[in-house]
PDB file of N, CA and C in Angstrom:
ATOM      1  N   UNK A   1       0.836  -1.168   0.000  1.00  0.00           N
ATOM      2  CA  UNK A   1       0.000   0.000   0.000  1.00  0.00           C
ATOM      3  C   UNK A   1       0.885   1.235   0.000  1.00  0.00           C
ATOM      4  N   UNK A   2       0.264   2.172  -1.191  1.00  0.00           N
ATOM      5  CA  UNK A   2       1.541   3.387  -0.766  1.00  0.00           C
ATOM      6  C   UNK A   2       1.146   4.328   0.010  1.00  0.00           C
ATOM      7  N   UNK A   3       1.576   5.673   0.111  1.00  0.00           N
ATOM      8  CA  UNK A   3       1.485   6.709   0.692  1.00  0.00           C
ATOM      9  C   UNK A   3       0.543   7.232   0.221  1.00  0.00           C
ATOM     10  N   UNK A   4      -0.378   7.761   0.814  1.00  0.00           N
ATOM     11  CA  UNK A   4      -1.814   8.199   0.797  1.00  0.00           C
ATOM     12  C   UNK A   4      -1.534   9.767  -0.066  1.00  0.00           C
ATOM     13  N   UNK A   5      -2.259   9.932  -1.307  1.00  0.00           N
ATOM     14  CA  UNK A   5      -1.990  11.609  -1.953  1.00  0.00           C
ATOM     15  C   UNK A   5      -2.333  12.510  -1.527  1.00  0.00           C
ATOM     16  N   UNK A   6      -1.652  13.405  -1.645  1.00  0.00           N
ATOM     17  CA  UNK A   6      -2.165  14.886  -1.344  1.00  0.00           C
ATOM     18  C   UNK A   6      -3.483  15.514  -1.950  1.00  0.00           C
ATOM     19  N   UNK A   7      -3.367  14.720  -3.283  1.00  0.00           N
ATOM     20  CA  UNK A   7      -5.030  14.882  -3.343  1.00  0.00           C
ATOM     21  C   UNK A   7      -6.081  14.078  -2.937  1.00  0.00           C
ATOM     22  N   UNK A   8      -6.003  13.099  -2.456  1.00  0.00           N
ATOM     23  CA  UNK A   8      -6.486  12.331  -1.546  1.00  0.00           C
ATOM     24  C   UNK A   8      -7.118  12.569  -0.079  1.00  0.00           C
ATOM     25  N   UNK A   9      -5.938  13.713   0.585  1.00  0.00           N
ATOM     26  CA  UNK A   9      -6.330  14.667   1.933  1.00  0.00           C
ATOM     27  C   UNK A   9      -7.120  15.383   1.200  1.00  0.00           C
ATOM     28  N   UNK A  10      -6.932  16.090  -0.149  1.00  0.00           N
ATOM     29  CA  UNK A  10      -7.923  16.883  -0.261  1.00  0.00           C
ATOM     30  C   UNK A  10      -9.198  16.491  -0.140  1.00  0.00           C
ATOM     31  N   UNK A  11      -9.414  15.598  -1.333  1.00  0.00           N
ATOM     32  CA  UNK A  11     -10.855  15.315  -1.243  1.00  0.00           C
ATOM     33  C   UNK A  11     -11.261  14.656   0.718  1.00  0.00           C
ATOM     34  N   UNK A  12     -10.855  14.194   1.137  1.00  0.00           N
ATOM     35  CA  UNK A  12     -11.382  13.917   2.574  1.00  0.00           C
ATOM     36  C   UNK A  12     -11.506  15.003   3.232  1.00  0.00           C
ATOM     37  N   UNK A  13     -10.770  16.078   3.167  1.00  0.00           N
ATOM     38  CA  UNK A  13     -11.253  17.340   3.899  1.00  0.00           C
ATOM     39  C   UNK A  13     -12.308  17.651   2.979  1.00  0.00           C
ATOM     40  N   UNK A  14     -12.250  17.860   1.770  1.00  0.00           N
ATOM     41  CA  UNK A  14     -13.578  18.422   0.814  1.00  0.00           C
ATOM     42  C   UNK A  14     -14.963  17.718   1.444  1.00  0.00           C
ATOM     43  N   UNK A  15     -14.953  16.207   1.761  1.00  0.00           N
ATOM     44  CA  UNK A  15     -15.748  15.230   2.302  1.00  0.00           C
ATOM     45  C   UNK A  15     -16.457  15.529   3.806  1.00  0.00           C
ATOM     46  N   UNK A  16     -15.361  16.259   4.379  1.00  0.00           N
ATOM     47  CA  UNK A  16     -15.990  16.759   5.435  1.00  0.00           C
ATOM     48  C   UNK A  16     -16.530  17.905   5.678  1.00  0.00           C
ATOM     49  N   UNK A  17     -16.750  18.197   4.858  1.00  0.00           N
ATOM     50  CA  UNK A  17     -17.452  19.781   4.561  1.00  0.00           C
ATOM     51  C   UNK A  17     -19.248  19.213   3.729  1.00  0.00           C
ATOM     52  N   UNK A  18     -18.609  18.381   3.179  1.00  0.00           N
ATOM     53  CA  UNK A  18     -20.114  18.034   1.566  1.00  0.00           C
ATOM     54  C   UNK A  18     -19.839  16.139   2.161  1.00  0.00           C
ATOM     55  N   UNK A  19     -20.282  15.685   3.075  1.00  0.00           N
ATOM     56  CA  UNK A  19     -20.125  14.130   3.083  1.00  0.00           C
ATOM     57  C   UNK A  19     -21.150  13.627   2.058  1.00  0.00           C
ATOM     58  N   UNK A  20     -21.784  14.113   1.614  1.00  0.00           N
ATOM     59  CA  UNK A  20     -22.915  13.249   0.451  1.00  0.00           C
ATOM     60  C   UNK A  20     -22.585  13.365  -1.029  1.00  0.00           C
ATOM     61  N   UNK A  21     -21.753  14.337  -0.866  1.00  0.00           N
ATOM     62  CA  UNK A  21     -21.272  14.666  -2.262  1.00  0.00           C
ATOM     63  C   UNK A  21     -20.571  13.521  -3.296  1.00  0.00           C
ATOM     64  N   UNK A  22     -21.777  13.380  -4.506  1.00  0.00           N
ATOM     65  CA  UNK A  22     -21.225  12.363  -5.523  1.00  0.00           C
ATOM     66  C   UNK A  22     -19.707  11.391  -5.859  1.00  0.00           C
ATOM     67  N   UNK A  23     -20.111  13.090  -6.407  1.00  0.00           N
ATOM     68  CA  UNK A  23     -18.414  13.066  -7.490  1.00  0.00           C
ATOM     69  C   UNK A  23     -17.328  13.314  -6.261  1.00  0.00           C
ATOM     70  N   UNK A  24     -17.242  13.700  -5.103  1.00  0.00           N
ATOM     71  CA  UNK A  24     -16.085  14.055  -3.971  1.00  0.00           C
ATOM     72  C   UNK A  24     -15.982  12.113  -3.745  1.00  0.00           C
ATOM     73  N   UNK A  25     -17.067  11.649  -3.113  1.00  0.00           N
ATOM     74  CA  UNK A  25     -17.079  10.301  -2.718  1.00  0.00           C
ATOM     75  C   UNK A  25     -16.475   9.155  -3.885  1.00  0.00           C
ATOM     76  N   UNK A  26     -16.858   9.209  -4.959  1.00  0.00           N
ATOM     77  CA  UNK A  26     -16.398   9.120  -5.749  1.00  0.00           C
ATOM     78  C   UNK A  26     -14.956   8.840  -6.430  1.00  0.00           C
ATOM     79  N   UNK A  27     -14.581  10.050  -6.588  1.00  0.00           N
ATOM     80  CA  UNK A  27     -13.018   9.924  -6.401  1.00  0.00           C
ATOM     81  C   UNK A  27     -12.041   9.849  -5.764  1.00  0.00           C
ATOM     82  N   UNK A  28     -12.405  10.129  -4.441  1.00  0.00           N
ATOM     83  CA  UNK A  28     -11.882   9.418  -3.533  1.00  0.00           C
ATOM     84  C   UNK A  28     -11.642   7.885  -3.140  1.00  0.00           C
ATOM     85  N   UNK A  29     -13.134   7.252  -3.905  1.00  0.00           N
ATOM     86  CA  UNK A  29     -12.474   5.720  -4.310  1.00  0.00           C
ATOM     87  C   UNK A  29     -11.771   5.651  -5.451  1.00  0.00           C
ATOM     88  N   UNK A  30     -11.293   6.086  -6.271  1.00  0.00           N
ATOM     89  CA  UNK A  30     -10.391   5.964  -6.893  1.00  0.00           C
ATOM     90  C   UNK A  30      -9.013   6.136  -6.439  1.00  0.00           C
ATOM     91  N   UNK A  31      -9.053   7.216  -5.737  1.00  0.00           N
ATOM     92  CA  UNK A  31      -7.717   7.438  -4.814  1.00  0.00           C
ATOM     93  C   UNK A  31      -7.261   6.351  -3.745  1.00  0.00           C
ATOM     94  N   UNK A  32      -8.294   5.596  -3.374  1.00  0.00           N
ATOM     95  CA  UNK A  32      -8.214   4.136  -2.359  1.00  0.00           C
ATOM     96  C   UNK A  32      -7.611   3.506  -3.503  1.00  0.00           C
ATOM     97  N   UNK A  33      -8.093   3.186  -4.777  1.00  0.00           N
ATOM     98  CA  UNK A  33      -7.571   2.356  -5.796  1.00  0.00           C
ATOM     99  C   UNK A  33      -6.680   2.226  -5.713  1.00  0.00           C
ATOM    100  N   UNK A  34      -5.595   3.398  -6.569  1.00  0.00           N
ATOM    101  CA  UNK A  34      -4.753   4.142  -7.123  1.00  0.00           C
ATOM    102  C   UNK A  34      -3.758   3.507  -5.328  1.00  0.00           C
ATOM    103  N   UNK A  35      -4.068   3.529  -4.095  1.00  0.00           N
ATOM    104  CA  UNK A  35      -3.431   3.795  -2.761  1.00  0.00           C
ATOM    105  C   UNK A  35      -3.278   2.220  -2.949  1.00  0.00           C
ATOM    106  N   UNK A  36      -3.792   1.163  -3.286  1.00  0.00           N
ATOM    107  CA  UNK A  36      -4.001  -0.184  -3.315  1.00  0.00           C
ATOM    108  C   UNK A  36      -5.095  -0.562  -1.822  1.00  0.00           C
ATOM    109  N   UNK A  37      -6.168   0.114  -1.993  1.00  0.00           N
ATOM    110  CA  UNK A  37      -6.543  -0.026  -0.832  1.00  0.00           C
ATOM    111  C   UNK A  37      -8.201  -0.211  -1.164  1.00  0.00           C
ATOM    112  N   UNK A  38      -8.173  -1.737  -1.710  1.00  0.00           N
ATOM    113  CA  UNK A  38      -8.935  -2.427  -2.887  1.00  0.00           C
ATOM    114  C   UNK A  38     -10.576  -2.602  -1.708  1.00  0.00           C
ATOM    115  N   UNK A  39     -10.440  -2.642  -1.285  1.00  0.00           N
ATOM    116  CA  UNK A  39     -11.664  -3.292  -0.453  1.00  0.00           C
ATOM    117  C   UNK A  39     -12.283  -1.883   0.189  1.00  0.00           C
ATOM    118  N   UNK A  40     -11.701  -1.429   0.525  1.00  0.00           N
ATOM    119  CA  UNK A  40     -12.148   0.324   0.956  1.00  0.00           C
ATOM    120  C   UNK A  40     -12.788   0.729  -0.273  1.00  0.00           C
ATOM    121  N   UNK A  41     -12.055   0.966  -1.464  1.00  0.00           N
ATOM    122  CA  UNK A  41     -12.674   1.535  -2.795  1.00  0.00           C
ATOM    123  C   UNK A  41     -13.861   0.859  -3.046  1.00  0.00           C
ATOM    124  N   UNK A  42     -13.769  -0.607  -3.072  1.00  0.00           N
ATOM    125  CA  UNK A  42     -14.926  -1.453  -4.204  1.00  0.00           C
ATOM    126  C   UNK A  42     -16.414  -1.250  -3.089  1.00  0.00           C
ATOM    127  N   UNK A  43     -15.935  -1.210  -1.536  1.00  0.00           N
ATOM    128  CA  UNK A  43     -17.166  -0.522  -0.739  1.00  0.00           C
ATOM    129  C   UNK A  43     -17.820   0.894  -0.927  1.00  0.00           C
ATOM    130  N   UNK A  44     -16.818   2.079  -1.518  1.00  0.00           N
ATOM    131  CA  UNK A  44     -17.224   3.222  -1.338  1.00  0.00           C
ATOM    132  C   UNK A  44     -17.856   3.214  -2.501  1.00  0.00           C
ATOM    133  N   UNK A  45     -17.421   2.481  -3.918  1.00  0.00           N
ATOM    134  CA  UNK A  45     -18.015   2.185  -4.901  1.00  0.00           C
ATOM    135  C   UNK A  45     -19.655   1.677  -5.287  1.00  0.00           C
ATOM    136  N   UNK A  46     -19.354   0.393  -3.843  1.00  0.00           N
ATOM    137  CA  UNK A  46     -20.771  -0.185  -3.936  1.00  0.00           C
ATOM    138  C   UNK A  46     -21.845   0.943  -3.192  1.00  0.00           C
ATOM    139  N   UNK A  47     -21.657   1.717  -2.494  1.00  0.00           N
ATOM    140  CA  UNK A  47     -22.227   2.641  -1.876  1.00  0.00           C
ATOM    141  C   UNK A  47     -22.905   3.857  -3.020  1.00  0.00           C
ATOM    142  N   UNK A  48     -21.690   3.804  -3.546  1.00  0.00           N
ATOM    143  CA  UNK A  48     -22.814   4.846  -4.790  1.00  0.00           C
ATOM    144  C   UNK A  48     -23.697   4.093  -5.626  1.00  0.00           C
ATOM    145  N   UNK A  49     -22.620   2.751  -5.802  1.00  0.00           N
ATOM    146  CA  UNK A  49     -23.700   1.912  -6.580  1.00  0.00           C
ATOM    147  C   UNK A  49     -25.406   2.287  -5.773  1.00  0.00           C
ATOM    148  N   UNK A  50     -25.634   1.443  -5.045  1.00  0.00           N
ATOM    149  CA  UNK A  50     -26.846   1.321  -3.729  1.00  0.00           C
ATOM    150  C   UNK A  50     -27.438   2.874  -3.292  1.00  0.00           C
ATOM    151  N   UNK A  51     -27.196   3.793  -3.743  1.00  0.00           N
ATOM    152  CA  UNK A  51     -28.118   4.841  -3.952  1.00  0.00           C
ATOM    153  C   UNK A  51     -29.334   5.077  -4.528  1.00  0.00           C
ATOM    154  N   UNK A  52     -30.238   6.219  -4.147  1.00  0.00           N
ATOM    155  CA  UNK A  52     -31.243   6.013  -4.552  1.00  0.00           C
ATOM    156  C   UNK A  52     -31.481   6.266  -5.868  1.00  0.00           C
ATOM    157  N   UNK A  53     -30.387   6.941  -6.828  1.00  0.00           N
ATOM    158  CA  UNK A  53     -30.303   7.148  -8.083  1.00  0.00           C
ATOM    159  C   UNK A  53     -28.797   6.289  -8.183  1.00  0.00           C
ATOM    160  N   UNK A  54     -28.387   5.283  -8.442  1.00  0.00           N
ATOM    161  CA  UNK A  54     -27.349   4.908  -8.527  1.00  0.00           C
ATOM    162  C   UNK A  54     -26.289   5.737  -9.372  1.00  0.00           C
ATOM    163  N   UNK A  55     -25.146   5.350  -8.942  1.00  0.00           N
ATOM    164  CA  UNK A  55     -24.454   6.845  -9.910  1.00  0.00           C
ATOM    165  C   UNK A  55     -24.077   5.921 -10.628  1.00  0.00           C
ATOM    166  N   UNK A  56     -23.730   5.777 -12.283  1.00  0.00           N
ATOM    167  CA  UNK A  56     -23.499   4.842 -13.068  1.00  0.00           C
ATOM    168  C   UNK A  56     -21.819   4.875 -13.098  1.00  0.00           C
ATOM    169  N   UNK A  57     -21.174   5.642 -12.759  1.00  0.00           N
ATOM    170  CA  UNK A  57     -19.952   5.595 -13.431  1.00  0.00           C
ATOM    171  C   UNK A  57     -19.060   4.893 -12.509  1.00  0.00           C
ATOM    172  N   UNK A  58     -19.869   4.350 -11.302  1.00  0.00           N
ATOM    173  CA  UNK A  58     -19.350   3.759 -10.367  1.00  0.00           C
ATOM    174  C   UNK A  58     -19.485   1.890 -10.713  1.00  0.00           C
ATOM    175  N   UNK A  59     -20.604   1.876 -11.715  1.00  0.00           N
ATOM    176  CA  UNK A  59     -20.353   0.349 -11.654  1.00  0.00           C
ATOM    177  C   UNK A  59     -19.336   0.129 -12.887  1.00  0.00           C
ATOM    178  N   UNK A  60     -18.671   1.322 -13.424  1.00  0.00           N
ATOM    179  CA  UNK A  60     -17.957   0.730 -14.386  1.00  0.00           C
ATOM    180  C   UNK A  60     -16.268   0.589 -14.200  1.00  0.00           C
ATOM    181  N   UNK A  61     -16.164   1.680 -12.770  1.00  0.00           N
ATOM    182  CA  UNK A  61     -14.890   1.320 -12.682  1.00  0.00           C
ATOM    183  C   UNK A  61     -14.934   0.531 -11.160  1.00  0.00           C
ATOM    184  N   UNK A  62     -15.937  -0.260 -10.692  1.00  0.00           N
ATOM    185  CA  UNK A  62     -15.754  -1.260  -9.908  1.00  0.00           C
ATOM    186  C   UNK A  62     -15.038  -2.030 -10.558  1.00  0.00           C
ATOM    187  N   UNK A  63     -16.002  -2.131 -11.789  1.00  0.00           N
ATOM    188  CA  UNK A  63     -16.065  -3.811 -12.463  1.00  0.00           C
ATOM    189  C   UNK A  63     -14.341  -3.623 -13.390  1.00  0.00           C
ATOM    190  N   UNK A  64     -13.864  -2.590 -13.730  1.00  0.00           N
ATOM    191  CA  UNK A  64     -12.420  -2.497 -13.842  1.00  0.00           C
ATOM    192  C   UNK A  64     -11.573  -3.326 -12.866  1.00  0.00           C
ATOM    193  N   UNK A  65     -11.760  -2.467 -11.631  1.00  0.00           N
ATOM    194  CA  UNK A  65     -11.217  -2.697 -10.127  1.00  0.00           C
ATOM    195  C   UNK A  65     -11.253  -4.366  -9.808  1.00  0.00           C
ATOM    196  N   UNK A  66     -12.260  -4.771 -10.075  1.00  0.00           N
ATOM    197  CA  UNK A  66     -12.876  -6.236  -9.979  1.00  0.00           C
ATOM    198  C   UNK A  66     -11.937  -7.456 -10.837  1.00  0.00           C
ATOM    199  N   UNK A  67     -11.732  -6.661 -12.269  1.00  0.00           N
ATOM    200  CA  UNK A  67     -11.050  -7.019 -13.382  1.00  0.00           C
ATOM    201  C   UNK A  67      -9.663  -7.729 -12.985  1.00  0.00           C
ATOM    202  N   UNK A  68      -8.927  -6.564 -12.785  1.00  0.00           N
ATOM    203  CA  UNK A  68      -7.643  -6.386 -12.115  1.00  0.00           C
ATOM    204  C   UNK A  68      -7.238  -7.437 -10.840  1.00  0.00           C
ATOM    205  N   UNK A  69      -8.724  -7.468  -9.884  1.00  0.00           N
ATOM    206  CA  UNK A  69      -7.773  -8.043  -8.925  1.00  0.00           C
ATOM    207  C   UNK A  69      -8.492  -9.655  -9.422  1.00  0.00           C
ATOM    208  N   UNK A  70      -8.643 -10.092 -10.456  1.00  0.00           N
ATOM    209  CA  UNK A  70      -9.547 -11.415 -10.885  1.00  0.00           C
ATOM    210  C   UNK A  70     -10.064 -12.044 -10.279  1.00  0.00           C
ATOM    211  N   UNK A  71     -11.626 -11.125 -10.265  1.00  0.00           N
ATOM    212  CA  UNK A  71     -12.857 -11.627  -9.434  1.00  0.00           C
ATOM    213  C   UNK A  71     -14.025 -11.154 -10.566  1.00  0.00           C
ATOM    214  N   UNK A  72     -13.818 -12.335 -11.344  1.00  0.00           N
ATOM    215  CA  UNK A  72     -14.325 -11.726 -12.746  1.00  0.00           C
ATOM    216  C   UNK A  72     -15.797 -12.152 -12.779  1.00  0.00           C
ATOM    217  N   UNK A  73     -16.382 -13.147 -12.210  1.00  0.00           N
ATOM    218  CA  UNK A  73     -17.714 -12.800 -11.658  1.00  0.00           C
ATOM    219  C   UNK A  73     -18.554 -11.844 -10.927  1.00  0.00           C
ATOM    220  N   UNK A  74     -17.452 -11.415 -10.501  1.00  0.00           N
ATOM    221  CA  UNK A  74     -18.246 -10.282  -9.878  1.00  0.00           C
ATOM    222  C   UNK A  74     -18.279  -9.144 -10.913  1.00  0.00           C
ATOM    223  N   UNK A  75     -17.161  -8.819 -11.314  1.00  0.00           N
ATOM    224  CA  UNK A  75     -16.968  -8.201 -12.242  1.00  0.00           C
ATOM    225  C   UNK A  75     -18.234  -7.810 -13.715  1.00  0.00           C
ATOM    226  N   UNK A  76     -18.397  -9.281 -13.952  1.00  0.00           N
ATOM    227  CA  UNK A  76     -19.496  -9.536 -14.734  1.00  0.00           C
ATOM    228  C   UNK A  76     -21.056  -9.308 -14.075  1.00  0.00           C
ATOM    229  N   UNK A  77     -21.353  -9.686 -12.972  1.00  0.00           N
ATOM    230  CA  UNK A  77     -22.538  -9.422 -12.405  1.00  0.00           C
ATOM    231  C   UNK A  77     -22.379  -7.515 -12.043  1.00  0.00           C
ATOM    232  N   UNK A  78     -21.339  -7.297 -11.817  1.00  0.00           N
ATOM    233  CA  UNK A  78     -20.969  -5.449 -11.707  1.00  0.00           C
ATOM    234  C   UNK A  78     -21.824  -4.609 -12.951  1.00  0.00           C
ATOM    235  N   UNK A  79     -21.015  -5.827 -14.298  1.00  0.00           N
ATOM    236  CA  UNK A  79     -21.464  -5.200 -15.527  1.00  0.00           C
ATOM    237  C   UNK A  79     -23.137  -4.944 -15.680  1.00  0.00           C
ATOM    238  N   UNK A  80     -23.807  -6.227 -15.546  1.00  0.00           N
ATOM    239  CA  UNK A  80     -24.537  -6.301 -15.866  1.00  0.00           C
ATOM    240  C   UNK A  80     -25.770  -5.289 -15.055  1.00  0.00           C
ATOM    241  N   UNK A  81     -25.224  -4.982 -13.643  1.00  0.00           N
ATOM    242  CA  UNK A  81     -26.218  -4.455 -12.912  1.00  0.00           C
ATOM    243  C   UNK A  81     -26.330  -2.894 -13.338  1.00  0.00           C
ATOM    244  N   UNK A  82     -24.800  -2.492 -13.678  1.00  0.00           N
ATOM    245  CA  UNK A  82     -24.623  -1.609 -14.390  1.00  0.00           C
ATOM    246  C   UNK A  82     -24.642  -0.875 -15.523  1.00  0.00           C
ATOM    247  N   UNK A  83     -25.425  -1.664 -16.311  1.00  0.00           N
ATOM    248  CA  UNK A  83     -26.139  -1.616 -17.707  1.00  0.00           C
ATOM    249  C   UNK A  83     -27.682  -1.520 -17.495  1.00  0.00           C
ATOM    250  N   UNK A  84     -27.914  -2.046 -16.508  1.00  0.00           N
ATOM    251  CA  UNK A  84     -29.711  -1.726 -16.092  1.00  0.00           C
ATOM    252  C   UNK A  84     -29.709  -0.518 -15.510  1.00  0.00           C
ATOM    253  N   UNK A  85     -28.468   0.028 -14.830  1.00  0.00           N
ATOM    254  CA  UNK A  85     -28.936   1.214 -13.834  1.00  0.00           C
ATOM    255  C   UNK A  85     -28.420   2.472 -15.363  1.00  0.00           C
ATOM    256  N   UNK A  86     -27.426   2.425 -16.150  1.00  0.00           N
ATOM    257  CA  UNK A  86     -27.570   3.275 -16.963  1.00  0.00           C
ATOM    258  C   UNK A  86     -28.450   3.595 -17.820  1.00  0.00           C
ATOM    259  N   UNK A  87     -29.267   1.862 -18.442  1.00  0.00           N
ATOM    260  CA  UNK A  87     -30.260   2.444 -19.326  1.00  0.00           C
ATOM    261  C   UNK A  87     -31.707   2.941 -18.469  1.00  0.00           C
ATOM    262  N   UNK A  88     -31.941   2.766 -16.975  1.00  0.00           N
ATOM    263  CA  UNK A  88     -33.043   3.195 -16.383  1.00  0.00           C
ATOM    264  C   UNK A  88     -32.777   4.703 -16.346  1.00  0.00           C
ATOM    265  N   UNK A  89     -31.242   5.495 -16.526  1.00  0.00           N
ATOM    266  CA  UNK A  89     -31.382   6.443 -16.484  1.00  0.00           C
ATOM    267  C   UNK A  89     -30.993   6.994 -17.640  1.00  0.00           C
ATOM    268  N   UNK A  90     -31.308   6.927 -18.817  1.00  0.00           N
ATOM    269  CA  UNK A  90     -30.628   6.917 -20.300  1.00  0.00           C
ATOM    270  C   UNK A  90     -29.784   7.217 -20.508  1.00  0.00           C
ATOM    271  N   UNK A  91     -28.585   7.356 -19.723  1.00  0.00           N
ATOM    272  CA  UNK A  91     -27.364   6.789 -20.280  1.00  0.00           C
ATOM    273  C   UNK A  91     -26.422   6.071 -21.249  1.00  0.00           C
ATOM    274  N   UNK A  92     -26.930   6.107 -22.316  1.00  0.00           N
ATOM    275  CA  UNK A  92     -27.166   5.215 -23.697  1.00  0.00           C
ATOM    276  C   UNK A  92     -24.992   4.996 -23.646  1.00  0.00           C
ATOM    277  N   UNK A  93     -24.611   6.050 -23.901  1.00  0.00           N
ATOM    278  CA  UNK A  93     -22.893   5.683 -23.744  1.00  0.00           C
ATOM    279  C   UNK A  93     -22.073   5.242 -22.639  1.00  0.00           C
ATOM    280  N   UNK A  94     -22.768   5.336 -21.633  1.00  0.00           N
ATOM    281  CA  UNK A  94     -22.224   4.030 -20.580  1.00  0.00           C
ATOM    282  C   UNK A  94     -23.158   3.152 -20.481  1.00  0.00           C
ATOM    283  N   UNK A  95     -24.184   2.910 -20.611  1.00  0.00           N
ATOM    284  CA  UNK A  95     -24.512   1.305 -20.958  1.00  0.00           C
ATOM    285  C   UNK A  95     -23.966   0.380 -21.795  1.00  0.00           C
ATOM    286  N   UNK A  96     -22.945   1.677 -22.801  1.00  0.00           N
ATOM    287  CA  UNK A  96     -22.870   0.777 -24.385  1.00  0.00           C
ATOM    288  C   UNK A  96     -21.536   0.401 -23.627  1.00  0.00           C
ATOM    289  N   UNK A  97     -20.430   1.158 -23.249  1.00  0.00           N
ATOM    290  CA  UNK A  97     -19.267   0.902 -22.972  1.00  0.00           C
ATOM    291  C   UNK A  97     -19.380  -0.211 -21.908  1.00  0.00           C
ATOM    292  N   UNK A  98     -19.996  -0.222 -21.108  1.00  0.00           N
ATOM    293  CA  UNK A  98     -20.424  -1.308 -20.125  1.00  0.00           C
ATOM    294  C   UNK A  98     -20.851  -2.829 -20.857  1.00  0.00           C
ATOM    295  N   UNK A  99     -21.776  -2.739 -21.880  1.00  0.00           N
ATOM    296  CA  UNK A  99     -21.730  -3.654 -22.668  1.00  0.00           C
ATOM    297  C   UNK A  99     -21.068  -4.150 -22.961  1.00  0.00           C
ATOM    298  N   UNK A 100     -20.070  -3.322 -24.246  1.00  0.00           N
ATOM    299  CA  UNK A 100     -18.962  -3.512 -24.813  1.00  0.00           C
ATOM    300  C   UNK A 100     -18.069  -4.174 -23.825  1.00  0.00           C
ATOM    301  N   UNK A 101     -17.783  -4.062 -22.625  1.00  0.00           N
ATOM    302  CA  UNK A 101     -16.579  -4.689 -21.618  1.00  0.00           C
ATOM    303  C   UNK A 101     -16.921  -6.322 -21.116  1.00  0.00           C
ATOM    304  N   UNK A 102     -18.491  -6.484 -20.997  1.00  0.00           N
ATOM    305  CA  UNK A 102     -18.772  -7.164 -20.747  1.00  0.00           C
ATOM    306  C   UNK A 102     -18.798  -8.182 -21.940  1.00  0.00           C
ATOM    307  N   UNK A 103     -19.248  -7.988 -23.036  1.00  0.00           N
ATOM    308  CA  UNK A 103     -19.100  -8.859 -24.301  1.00  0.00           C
ATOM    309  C   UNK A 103     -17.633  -9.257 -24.257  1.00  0.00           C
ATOM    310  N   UNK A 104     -16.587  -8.864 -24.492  1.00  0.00           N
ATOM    311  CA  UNK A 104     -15.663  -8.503 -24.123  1.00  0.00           C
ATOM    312  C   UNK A 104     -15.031  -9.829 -23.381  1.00  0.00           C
ATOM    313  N   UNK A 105     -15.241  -9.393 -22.222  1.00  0.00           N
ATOM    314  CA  UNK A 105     -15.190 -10.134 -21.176  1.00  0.00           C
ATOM    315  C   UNK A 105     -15.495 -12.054 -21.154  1.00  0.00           C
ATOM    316  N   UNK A 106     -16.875 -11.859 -21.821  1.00  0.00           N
ATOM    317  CA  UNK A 106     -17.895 -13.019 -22.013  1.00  0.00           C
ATOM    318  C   UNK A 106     -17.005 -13.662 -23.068  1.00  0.00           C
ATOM    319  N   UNK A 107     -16.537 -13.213 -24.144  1.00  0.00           N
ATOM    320  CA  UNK A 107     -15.661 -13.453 -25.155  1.00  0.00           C
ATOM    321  C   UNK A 107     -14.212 -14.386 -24.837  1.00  0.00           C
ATOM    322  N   UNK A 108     -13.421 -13.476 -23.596  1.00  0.00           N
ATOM    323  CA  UNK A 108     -12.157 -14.010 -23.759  1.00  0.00           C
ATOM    324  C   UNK A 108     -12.610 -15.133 -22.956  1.00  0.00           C
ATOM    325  N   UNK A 109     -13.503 -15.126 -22.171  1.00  0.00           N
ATOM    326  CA  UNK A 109     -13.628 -16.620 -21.027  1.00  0.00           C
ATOM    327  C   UNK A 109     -13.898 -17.596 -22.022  1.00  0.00           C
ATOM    328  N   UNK A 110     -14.601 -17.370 -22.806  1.00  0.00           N
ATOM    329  CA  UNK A 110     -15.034 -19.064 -23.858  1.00  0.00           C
ATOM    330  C   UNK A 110     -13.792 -18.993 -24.726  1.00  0.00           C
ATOM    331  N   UNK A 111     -13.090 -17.881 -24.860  1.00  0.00           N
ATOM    332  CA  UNK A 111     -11.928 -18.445 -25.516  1.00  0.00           C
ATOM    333  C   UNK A 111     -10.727 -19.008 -24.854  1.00  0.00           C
ATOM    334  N   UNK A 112     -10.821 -18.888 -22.926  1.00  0.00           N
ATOM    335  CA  UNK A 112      -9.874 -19.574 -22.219  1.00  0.00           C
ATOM    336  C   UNK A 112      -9.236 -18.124 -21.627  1.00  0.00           C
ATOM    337  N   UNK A 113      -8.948 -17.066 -22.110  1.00  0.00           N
ATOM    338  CA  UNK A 113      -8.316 -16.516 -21.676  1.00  0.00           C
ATOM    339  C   UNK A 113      -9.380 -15.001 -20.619  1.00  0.00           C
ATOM    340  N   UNK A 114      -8.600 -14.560 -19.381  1.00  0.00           N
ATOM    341  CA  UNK A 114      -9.581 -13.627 -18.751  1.00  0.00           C
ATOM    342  C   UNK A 114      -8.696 -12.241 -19.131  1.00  0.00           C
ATOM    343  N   UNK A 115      -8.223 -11.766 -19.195  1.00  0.00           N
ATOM    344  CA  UNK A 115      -7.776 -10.871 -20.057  1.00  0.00           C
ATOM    345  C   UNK A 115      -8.720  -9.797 -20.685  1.00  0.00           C
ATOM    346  N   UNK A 116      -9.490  -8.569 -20.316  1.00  0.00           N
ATOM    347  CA  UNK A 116     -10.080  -8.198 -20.960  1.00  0.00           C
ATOM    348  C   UNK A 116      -9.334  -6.386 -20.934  1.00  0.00           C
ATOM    349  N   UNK A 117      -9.284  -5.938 -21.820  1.00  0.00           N
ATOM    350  CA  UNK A 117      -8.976  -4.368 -21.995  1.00  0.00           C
ATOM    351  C   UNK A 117     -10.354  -3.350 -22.016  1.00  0.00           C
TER     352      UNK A 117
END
């Protein structure tokens, strides 16, 4: 695990000013990512997921996150939940890219390999 960023303090002080705030919560799991601090992120992740408007851009870089550490079922069930919550909110270009990863995905497994870009 490395050293926690300076933009990282930022957004947590920003967090304590706006704690509900999207996009602050947000990238701050990315900054858990980025910190290797995989289980913190994919929670703060699932948390936006589980909102009452789910934020979509969160199930797509779970299911990245998911990718990476090869938990590719989940990954795949990430996708898929995340293609219902974009097209309930028409989101038509992250449903598609979400698609696209998941085809993708669905692809290299019947061909043997998990490997997906």
């Amino acid at each position: 695990m490395s050293h926690p960023s300076s933009r990282r303090a930022q957004l947590e002080g920003m967090l304590t000013e706006n704690p509900r705030d999207v996009f602050l919560r947000y990238s701050l799991a990315l900054e858990q990512d980025k910190d290797g601090e995989h289980d913190e992120s994919l929670q703060a992740l699932r948390a936006l997921m589980a909102e009452g408007t789910p934020y979509v851009p969160a199930f797509f870089m779970a299911a990245k996150q998911l990718l990476r550490l090869s938990r590719i079922d989940e990954a795949c069930a990430t996708l898929r939940e995340g293609i219902a919550a974009a097209q309930s909110q028409n989101e038509r270009h992250a449903a598609s890219q979400m698609a696209e990863m998941l085809s993708n995905l669905v692809r290299a497994r019947m061909d043997g390999s998990a490997s997906v870009r």
